[in-house]
C-alpha atoms as a PDB file:
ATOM      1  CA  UNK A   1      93.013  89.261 108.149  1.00  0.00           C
ATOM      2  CA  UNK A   2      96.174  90.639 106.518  1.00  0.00           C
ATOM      3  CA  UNK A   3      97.664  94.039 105.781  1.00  0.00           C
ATOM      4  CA  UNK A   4     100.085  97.039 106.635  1.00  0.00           C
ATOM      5  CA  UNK A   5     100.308  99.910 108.956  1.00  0.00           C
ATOM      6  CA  UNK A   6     101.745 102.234 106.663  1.00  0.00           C
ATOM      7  CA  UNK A   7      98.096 102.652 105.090  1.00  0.00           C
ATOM      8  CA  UNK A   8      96.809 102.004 109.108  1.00  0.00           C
ATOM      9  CA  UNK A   9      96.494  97.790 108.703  1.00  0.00           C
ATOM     10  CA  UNK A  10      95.917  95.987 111.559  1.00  0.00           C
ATOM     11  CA  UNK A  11      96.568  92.322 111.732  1.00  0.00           C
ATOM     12  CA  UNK A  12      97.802  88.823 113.824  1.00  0.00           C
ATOM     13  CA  UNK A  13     101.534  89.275 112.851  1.00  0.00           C
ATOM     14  CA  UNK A  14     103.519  92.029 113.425  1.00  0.00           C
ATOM     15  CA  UNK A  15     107.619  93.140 113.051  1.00  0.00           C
ATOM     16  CA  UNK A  16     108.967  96.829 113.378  1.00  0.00           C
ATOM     17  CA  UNK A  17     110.514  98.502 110.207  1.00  0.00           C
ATOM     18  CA  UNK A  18     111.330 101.297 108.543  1.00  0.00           C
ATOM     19  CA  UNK A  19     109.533 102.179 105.865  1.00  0.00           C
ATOM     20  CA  UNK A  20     109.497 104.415 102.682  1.00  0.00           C
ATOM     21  CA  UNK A  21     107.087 105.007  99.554  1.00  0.00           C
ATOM     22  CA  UNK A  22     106.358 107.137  97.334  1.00  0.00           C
ATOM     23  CA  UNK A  23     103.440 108.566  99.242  1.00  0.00           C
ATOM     24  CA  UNK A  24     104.622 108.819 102.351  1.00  0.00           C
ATOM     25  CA  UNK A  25     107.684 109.769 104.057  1.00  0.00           C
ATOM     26  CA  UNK A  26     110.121 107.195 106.144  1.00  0.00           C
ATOM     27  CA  UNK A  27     108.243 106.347 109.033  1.00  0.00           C
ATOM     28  CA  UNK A  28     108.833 104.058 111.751  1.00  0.00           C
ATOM     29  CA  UNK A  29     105.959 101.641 112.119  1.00  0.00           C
ATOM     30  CA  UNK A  30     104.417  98.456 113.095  1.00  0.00           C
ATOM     31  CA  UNK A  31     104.481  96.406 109.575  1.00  0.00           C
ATOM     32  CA  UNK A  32     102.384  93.145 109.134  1.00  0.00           C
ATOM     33  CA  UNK A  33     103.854  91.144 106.293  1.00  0.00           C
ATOM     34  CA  UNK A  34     101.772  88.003 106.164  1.00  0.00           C
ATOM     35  CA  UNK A  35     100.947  86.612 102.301  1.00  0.00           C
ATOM     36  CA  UNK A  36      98.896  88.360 100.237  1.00  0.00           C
ATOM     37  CA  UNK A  37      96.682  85.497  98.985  1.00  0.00           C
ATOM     38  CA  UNK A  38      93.319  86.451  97.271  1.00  0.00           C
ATOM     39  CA  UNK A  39      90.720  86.221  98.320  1.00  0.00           C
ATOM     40  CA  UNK A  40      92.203  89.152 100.806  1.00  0.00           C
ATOM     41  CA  UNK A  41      90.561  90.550 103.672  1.00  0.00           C
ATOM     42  CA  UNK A  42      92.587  93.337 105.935  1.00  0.00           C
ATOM     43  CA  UNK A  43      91.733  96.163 108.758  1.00  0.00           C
ATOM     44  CA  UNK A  44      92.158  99.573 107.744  1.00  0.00           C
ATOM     45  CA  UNK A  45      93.443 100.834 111.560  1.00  0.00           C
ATOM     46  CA  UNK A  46      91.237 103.914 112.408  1.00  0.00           C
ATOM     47  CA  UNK A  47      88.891 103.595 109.124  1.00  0.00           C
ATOM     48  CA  UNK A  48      88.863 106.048 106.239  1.00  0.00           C
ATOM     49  CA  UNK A  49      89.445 109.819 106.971  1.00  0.00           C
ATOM     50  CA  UNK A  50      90.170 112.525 104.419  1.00  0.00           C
ATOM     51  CA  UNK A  51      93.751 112.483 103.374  1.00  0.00           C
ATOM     52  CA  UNK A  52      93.987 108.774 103.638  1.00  0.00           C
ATOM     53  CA  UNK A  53      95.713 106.685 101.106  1.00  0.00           C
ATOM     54  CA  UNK A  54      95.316 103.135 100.112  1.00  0.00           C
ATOM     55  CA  UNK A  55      97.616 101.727  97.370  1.00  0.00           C
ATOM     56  CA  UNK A  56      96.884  98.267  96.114  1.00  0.00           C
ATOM     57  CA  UNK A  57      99.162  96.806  93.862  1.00  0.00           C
ATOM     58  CA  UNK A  58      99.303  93.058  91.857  1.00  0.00           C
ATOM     59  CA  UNK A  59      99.299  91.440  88.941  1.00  0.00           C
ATOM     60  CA  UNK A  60      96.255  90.515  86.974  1.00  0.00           C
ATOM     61  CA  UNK A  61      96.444  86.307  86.083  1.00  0.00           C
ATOM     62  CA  UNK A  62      96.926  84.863  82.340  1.00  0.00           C
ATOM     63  CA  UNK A  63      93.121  84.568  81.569  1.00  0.00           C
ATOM     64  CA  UNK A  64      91.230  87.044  83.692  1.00  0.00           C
ATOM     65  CA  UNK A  65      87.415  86.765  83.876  1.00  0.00           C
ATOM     66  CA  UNK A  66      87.295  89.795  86.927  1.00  0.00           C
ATOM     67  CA  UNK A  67      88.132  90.390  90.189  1.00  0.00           C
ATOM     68  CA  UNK A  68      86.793  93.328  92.622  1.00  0.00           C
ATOM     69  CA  UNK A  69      88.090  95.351  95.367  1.00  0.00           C
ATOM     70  CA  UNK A  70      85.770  96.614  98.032  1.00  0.00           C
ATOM     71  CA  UNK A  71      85.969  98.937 101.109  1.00  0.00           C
ATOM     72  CA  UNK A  72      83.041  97.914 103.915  1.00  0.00           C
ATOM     73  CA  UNK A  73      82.563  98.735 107.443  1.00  0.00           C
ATOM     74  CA  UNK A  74      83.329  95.472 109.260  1.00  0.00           C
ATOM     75  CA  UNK A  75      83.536  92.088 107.984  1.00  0.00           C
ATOM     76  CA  UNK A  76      80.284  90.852 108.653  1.00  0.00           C
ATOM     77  CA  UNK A  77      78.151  88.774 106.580  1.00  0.00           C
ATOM     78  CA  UNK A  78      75.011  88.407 108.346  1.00  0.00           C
ATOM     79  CA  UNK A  79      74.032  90.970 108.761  1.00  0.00           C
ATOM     80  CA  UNK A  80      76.199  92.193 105.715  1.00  0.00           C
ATOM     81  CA  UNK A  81      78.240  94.912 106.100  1.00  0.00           C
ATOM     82  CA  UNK A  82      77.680  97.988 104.439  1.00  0.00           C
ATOM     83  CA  UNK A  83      79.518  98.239 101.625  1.00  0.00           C
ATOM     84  CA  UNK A  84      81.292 102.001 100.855  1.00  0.00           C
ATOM     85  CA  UNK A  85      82.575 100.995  97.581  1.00  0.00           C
ATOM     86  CA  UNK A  86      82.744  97.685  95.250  1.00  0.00           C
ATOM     87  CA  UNK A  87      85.540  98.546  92.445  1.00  0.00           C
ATOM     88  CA  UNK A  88      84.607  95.514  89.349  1.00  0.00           C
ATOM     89  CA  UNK A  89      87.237  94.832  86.783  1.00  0.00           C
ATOM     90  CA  UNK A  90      85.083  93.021  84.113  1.00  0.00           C
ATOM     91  CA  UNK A  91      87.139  91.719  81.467  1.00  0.00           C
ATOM     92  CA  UNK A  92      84.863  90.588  78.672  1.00  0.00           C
ATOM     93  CA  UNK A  93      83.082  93.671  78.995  1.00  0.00           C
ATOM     94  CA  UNK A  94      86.268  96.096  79.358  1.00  0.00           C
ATOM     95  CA  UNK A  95      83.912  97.714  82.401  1.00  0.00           C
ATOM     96  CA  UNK A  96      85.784  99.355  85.552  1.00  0.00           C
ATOM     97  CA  UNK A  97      81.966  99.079  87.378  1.00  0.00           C
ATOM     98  CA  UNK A  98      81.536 100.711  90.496  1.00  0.00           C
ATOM     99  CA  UNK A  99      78.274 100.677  93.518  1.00  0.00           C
ATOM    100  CA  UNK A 100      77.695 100.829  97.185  1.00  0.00           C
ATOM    101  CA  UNK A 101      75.220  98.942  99.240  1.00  0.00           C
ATOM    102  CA  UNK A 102      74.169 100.593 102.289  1.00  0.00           C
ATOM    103  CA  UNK A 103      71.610  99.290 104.598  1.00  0.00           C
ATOM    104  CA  UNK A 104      71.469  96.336 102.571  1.00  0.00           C
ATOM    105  CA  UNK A 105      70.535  98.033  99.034  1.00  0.00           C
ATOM    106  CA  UNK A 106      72.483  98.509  96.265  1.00  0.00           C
ATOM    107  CA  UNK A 107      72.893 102.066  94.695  1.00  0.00           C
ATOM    108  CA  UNK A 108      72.996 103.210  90.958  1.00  0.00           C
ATOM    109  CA  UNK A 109      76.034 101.777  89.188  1.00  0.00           C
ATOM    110  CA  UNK A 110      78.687 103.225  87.752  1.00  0.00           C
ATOM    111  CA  UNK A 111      80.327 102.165  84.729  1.00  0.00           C
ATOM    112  CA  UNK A 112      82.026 105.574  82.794  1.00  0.00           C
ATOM    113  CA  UNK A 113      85.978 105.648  82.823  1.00  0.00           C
ATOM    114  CA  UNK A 114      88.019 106.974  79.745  1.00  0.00           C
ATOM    115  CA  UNK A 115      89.491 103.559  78.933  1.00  0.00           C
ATOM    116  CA  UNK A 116      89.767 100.247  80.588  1.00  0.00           C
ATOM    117  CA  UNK A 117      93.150 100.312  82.507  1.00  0.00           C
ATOM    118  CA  UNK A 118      94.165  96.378  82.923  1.00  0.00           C
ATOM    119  CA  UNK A 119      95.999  93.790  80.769  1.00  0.00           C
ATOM    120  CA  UNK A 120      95.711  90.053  81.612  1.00  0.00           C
ATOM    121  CA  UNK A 121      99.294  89.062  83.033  1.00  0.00           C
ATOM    122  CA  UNK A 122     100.321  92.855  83.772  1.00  0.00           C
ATOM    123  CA  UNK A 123     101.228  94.272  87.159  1.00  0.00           C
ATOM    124  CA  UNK A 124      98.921  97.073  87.997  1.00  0.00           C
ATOM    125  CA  UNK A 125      98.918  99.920  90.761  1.00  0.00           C
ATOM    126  CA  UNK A 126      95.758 101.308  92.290  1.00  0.00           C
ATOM    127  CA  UNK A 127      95.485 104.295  94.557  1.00  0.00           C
ATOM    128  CA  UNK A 128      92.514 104.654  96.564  1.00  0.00           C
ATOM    129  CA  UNK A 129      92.281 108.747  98.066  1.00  0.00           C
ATOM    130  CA  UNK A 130      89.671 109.462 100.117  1.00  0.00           C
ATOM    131  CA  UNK A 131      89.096 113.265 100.255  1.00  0.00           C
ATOM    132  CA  UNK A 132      85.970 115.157 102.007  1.00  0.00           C
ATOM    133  CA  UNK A 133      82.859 114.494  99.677  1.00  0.00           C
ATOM    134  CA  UNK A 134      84.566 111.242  97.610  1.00  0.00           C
ATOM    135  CA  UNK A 135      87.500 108.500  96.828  1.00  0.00           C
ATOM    136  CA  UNK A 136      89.172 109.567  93.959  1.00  0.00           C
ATOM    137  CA  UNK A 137      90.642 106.364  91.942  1.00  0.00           C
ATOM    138  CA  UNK A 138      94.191 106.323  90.508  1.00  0.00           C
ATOM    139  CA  UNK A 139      95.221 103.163  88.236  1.00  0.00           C
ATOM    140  CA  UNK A 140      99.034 103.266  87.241  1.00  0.00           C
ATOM    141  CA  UNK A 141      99.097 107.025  88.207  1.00  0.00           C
ATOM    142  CA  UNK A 142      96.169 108.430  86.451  1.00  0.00           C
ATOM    143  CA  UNK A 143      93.063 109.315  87.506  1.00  0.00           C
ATOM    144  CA  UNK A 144      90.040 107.377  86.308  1.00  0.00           C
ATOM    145  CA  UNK A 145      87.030 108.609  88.687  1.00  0.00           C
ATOM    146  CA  UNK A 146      85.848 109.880  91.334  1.00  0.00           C
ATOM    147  CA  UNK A 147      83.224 108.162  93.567  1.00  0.00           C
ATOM    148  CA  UNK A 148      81.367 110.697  95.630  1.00  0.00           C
ATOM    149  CA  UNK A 149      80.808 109.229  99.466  1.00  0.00           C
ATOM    150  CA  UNK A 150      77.324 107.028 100.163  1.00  0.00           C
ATOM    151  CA  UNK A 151      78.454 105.618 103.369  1.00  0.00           C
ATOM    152  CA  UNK A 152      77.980 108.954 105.816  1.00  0.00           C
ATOM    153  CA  UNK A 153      80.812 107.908 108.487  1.00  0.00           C
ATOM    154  CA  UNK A 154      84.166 107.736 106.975  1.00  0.00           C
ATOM    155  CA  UNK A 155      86.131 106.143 110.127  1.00  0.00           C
ATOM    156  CA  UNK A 156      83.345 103.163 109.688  1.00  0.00           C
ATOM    157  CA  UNK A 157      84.801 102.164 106.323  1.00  0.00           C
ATOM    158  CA  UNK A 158      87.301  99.966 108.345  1.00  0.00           C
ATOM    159  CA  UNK A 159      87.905  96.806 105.972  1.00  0.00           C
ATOM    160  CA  UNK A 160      89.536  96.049 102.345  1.00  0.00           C
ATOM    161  CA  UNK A 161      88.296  93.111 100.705  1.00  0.00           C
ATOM    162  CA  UNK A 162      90.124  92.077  97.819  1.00  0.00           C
ATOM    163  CA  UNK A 163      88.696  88.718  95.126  1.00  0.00           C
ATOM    164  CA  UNK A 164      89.126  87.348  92.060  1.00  0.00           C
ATOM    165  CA  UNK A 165      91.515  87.066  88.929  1.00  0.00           C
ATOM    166  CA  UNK A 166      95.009  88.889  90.556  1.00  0.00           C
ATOM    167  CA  UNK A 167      98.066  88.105  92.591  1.00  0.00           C
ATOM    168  CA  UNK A 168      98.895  90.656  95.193  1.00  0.00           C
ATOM    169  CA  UNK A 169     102.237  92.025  95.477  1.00  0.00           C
ATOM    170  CA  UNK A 170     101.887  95.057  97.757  1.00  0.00           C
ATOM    171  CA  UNK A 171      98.431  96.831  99.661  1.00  0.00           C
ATOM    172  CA  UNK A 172      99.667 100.154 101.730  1.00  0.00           C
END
């Protein structure tokens, strides 16, 4: 697992710093700067709460066919985890797609956004806000959706999971 405590990350290494961004204030905190290599998998310290921030940010490769980001409680594959949100980048398609799967079944897909928000071999910026009743999705400081809440316990939704066509540069 890999990640950073400024967005609560847990992980196996671990340095003190000071750190700043543009959605938080300078803090002094335990950072975890292992390599971001995809496929990622990281703790979210404390799991989601209302008023909690994740910012994912990379570059999307030459010839992208997708890659997805997901939030789940736990890392578990048998049984699966539950899985709070699954965010699909489908490039042929120019589809943003979007589902949970709770209990093992998959919920009613989501697909509407305004416009499709990446470009093969362009850095990107996603901002994942949780609020009360949803996560409310931010790509390169707009928002493109909400995604109203179908796993009950917020602090469960303890893992990022992060696969496919991108390089990482930064998660917080």
């Amino acid at each position: 697992m890999t990640s950073l405590a400024s967005a609560g990350f847990q992980s196996l290494q671990m340095g003190v710093r000071r750190l700043s961004s543009p959605l938080t204030s300078p803090v002094q905190a335990e950072v975890y700067f292992p390599r971001l290599t995809v496929p990622f998998c990281g703790h979210i310290k404390g799991g989601m709460r209302p008023g909690k921030k994740i910012l994912i940010m990379g570059i999307v490769n030459l010839e992208p066919k997708s890659f997805d980001i997901r939030l789940t409680c736990g890392d578990s594959e048998d049984p699966a985890a539950d899985i709070a949100i699954e965010l699909r980048a489908e490039f042929a398609d120019k589809q943003l797609l979007r589902n949970a799967c709770v209990s093992g079944k998959w919920g009613e897909e989501e697909s509407a956004i305004p416009y499709f928000p990446f470009i093969a071999d362009q850095p990107f910026r996603v901002e994942i806000h949780c609020e009360h009743p949803r996560l409310r999705i931010f790509v390169d400081g707009h928002q493109l959706f909400d995604f109203y809440h179908r796993v009950e316990t917020l602090s469960a939704i303890n893992t990022i999971k992060i696969n496919g066509d991108l390089q990482l540069t930064k998660l917080g």
